[in-house]
Each structure stands twice: as structure tokens, then as C-alpha cells.
PDB file of N, CA and C in Angstrom:
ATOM      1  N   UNK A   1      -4.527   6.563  -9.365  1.00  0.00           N
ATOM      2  CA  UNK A   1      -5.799   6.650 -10.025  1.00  0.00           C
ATOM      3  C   UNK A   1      -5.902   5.498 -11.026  1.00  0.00           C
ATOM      4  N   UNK A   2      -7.113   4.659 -11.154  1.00  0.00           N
ATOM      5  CA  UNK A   2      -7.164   4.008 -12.457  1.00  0.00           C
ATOM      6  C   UNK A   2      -8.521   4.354 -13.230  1.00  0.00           C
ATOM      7  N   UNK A   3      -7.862   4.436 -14.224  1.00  0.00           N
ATOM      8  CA  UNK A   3      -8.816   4.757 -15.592  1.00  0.00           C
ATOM      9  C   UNK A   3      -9.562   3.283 -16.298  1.00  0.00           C
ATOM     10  N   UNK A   4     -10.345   4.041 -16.974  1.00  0.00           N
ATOM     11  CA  UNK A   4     -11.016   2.695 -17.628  1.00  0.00           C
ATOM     12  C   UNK A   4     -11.705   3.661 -18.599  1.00  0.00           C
ATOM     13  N   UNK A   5     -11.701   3.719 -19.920  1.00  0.00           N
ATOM     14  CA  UNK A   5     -11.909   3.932 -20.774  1.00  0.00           C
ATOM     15  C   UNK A   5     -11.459   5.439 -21.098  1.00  0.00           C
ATOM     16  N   UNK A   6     -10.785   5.717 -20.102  1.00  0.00           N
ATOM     17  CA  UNK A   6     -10.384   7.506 -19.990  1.00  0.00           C
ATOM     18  C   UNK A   6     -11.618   7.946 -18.721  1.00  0.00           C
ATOM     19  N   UNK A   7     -11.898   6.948 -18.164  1.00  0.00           N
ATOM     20  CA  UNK A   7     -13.076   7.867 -17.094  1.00  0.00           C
ATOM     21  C   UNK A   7     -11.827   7.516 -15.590  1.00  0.00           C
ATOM     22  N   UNK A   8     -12.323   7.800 -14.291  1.00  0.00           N
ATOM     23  CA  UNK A   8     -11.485   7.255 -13.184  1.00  0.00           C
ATOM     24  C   UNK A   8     -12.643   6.674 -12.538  1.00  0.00           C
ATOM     25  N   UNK A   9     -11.956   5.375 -12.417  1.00  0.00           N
ATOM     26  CA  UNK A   9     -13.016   4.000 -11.630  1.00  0.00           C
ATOM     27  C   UNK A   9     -12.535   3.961 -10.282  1.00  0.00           C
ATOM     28  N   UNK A  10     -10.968   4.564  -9.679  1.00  0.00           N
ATOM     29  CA  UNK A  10     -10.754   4.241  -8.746  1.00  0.00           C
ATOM     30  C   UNK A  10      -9.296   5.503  -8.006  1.00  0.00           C
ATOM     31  N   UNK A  11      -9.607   6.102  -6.697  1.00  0.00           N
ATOM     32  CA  UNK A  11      -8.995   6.797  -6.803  1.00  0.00           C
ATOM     33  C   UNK A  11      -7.928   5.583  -5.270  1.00  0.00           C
ATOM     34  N   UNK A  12      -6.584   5.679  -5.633  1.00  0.00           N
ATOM     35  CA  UNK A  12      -6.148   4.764  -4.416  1.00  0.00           C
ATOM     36  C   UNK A  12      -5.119   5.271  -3.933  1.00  0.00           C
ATOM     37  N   UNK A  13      -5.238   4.995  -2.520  1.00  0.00           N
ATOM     38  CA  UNK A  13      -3.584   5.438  -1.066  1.00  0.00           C
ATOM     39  C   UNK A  13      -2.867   4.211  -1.202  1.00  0.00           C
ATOM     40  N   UNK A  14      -1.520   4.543  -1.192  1.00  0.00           N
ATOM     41  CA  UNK A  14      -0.651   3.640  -0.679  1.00  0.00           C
ATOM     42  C   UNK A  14      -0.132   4.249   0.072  1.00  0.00           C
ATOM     43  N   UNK A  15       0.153   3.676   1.219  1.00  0.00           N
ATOM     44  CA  UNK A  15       0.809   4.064   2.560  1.00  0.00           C
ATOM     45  C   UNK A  15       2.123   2.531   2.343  1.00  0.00           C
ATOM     46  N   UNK A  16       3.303   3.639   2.726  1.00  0.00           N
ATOM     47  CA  UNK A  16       4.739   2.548   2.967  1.00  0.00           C
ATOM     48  C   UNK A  16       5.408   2.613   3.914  1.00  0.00           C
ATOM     49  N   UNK A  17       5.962   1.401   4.591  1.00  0.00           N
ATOM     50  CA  UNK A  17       7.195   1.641   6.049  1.00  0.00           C
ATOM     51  C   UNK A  17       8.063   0.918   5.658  1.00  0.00           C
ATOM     52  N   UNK A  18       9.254   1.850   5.570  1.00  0.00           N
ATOM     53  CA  UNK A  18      10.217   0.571   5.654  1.00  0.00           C
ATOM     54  C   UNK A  18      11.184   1.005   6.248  1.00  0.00           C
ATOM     55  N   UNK A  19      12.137  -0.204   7.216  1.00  0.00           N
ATOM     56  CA  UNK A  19      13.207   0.415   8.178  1.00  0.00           C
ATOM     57  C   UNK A  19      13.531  -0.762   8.614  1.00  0.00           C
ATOM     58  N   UNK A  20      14.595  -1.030   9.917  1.00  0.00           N
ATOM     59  CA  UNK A  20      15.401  -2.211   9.884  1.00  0.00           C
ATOM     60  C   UNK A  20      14.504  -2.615  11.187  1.00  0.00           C
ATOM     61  N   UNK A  21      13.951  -2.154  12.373  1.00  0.00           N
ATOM     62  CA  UNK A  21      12.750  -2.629  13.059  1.00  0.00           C
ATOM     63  C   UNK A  21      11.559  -2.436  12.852  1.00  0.00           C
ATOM     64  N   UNK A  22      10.591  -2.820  13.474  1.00  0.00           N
ATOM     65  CA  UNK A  22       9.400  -2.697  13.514  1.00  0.00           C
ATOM     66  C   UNK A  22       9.141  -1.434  14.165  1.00  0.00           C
ATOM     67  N   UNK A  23       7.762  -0.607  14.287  1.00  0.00           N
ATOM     68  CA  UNK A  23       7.278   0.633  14.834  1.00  0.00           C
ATOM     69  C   UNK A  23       7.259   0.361  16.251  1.00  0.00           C
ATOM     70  N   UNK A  24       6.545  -1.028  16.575  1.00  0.00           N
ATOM     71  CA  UNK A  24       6.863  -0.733  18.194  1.00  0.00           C
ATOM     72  C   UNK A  24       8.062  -1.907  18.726  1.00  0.00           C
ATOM     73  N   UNK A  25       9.177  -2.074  17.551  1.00  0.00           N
ATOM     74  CA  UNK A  25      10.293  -2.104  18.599  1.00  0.00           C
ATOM     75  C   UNK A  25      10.421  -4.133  18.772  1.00  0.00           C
ATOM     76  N   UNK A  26       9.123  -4.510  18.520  1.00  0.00           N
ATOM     77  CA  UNK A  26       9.403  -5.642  18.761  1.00  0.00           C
ATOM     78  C   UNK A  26       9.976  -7.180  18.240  1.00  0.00           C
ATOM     79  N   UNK A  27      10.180  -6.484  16.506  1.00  0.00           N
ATOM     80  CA  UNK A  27      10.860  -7.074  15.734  1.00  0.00           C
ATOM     81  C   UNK A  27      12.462  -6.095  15.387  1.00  0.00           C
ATOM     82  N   UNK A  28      13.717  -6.543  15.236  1.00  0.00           N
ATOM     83  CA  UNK A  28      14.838  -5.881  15.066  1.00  0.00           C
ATOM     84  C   UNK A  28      15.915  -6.685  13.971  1.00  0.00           C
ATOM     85  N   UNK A  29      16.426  -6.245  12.571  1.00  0.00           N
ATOM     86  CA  UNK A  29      17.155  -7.171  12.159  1.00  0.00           C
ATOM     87  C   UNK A  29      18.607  -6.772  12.788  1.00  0.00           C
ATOM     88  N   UNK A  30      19.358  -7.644  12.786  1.00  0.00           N
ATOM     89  CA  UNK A  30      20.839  -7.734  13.409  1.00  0.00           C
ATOM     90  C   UNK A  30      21.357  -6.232  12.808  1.00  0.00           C
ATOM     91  N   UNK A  31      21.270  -5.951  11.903  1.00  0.00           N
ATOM     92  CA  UNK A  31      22.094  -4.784  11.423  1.00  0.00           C
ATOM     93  C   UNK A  31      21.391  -3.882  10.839  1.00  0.00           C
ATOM     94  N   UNK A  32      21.338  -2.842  10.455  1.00  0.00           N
ATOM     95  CA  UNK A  32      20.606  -1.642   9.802  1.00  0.00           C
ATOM     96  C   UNK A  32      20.577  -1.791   8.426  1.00  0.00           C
ATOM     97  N   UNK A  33      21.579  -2.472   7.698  1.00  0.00           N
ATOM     98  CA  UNK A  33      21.127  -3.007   6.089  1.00  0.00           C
ATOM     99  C   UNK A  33      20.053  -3.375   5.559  1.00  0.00           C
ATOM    100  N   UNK A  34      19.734  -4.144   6.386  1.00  0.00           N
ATOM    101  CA  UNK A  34      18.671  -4.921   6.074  1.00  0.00           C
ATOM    102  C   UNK A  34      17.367  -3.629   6.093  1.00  0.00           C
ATOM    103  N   UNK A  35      15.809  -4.342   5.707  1.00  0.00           N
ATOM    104  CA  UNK A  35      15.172  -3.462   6.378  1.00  0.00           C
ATOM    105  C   UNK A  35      14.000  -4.191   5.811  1.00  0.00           C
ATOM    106  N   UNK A  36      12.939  -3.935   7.152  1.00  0.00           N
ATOM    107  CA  UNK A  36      11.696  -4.704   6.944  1.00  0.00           C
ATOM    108  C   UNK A  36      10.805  -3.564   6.164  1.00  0.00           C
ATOM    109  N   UNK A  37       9.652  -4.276   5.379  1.00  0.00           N
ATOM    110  CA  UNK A  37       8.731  -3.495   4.510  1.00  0.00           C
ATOM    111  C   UNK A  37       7.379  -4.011   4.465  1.00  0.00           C
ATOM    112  N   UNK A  38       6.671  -2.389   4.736  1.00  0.00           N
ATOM    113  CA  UNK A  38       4.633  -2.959   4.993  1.00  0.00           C
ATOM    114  C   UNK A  38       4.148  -1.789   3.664  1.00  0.00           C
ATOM    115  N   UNK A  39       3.496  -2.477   3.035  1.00  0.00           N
ATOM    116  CA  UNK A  39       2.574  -2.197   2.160  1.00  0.00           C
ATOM    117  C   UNK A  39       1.214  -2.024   2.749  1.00  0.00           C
ATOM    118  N   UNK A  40       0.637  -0.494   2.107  1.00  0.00           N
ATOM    119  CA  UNK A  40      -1.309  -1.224   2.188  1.00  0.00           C
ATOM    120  C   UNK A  40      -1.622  -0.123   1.397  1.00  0.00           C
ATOM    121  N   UNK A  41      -2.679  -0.461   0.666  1.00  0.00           N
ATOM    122  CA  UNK A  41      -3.279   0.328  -0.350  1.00  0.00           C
ATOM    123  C   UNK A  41      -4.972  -0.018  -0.287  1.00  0.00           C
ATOM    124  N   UNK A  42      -5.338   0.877  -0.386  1.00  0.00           N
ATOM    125  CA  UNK A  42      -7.064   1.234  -0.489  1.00  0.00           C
ATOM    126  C   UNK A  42      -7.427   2.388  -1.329  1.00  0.00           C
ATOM    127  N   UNK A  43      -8.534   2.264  -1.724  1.00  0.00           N
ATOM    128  CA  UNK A  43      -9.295   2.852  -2.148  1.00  0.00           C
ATOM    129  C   UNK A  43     -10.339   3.726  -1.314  1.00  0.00           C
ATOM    130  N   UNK A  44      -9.925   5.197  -2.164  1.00  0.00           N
ATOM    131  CA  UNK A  44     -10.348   6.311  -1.478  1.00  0.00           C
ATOM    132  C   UNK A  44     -11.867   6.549  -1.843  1.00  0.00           C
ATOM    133  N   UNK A  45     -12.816   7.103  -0.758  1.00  0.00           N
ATOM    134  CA  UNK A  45     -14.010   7.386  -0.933  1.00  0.00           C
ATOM    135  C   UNK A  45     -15.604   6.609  -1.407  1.00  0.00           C
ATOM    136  N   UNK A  46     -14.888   5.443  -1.324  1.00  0.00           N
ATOM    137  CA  UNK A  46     -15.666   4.499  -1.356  1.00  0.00           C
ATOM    138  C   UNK A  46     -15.527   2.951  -0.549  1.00  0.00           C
ATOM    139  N   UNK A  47     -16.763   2.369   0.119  1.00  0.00           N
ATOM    140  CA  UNK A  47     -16.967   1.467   0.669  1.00  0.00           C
ATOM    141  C   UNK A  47     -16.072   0.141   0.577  1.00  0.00           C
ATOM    142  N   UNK A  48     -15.511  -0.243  -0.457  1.00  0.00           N
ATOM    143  CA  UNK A  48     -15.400  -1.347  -1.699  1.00  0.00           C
ATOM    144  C   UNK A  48     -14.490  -1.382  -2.842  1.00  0.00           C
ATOM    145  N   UNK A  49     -13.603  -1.568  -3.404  1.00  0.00           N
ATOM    146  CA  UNK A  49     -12.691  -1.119  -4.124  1.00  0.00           C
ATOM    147  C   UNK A  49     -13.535  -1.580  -5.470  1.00  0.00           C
ATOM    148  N   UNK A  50     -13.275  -0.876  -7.111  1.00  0.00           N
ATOM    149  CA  UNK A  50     -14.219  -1.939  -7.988  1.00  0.00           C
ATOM    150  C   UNK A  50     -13.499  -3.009  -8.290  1.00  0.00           C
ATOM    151  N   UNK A  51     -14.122  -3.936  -8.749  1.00  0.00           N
ATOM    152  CA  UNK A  51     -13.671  -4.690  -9.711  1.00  0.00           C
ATOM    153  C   UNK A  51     -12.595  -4.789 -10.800  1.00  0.00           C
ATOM    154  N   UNK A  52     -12.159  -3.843 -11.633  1.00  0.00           N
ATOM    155  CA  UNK A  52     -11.411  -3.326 -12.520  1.00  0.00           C
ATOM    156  C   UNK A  52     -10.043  -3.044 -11.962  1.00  0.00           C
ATOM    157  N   UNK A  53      -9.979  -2.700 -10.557  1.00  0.00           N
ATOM    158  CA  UNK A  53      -8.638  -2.497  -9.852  1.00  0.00           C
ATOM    159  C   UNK A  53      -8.066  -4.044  -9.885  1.00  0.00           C
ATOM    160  N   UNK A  54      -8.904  -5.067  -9.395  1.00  0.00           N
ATOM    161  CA  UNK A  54      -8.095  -6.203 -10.036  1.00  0.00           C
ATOM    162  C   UNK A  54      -7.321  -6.523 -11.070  1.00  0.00           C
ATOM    163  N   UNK A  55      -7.723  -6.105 -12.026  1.00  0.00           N
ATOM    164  CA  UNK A  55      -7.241  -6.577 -13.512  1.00  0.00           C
ATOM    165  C   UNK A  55      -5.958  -5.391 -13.936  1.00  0.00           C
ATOM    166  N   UNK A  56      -5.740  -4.470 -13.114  1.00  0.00           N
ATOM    167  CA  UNK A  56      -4.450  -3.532 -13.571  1.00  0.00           C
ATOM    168  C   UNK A  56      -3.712  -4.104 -12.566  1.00  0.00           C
TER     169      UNK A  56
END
């Protein structure tokens, strides 16, 4: 959630993967230590994320 003055300007998902291949298999690192990582985040219930999510 981000606030802005004590009100909420933005309510947001982050969705995370992380593991040593890819989901379909077609990237693999040599060993299981390692491990690849996907980020994505949006903003819920609206078209457009605001403005103000920039600046936090």
C-alpha cells in the first residue's frame, strides 16, 4: 500500500519466482545454487499506477 498524507494512493501486487531454471525449462543454471529471479509489481484496481508510486 502507499500512503500519501495518511490517505492510500495506491494499493500494489508483487508477484516473485525464483529457482535455478526457468518455468518452461528453457533456461537451466549448471547447479541448483544459483537461482534465477522475476519480479513484477502493479497496481491493483486501477488502469494506471499514480504518480506518487514513483517517488517511494
Amino acid at each position: 500500500m502507499v500512503l500519501k498524507n495518511g490517505h492510500t494512493v495506491a494499493k500494489i501486487r508483487v508477484i516473485s519466482w525464483w529457482h535455478w531454471q526457468t518455468k518452461d525449462g528453457r533456461y537451466k543454471l549448471p547447479g541448483h545454487k544459483g537461482k534465477i529471479g522475476t519480479i513484477t509489481a502493479f497496481c491493483q484496481g486501477v488502469n494506471r499506477c499514480p504518480d506518487v508510486v514513483n517517488t517511494v
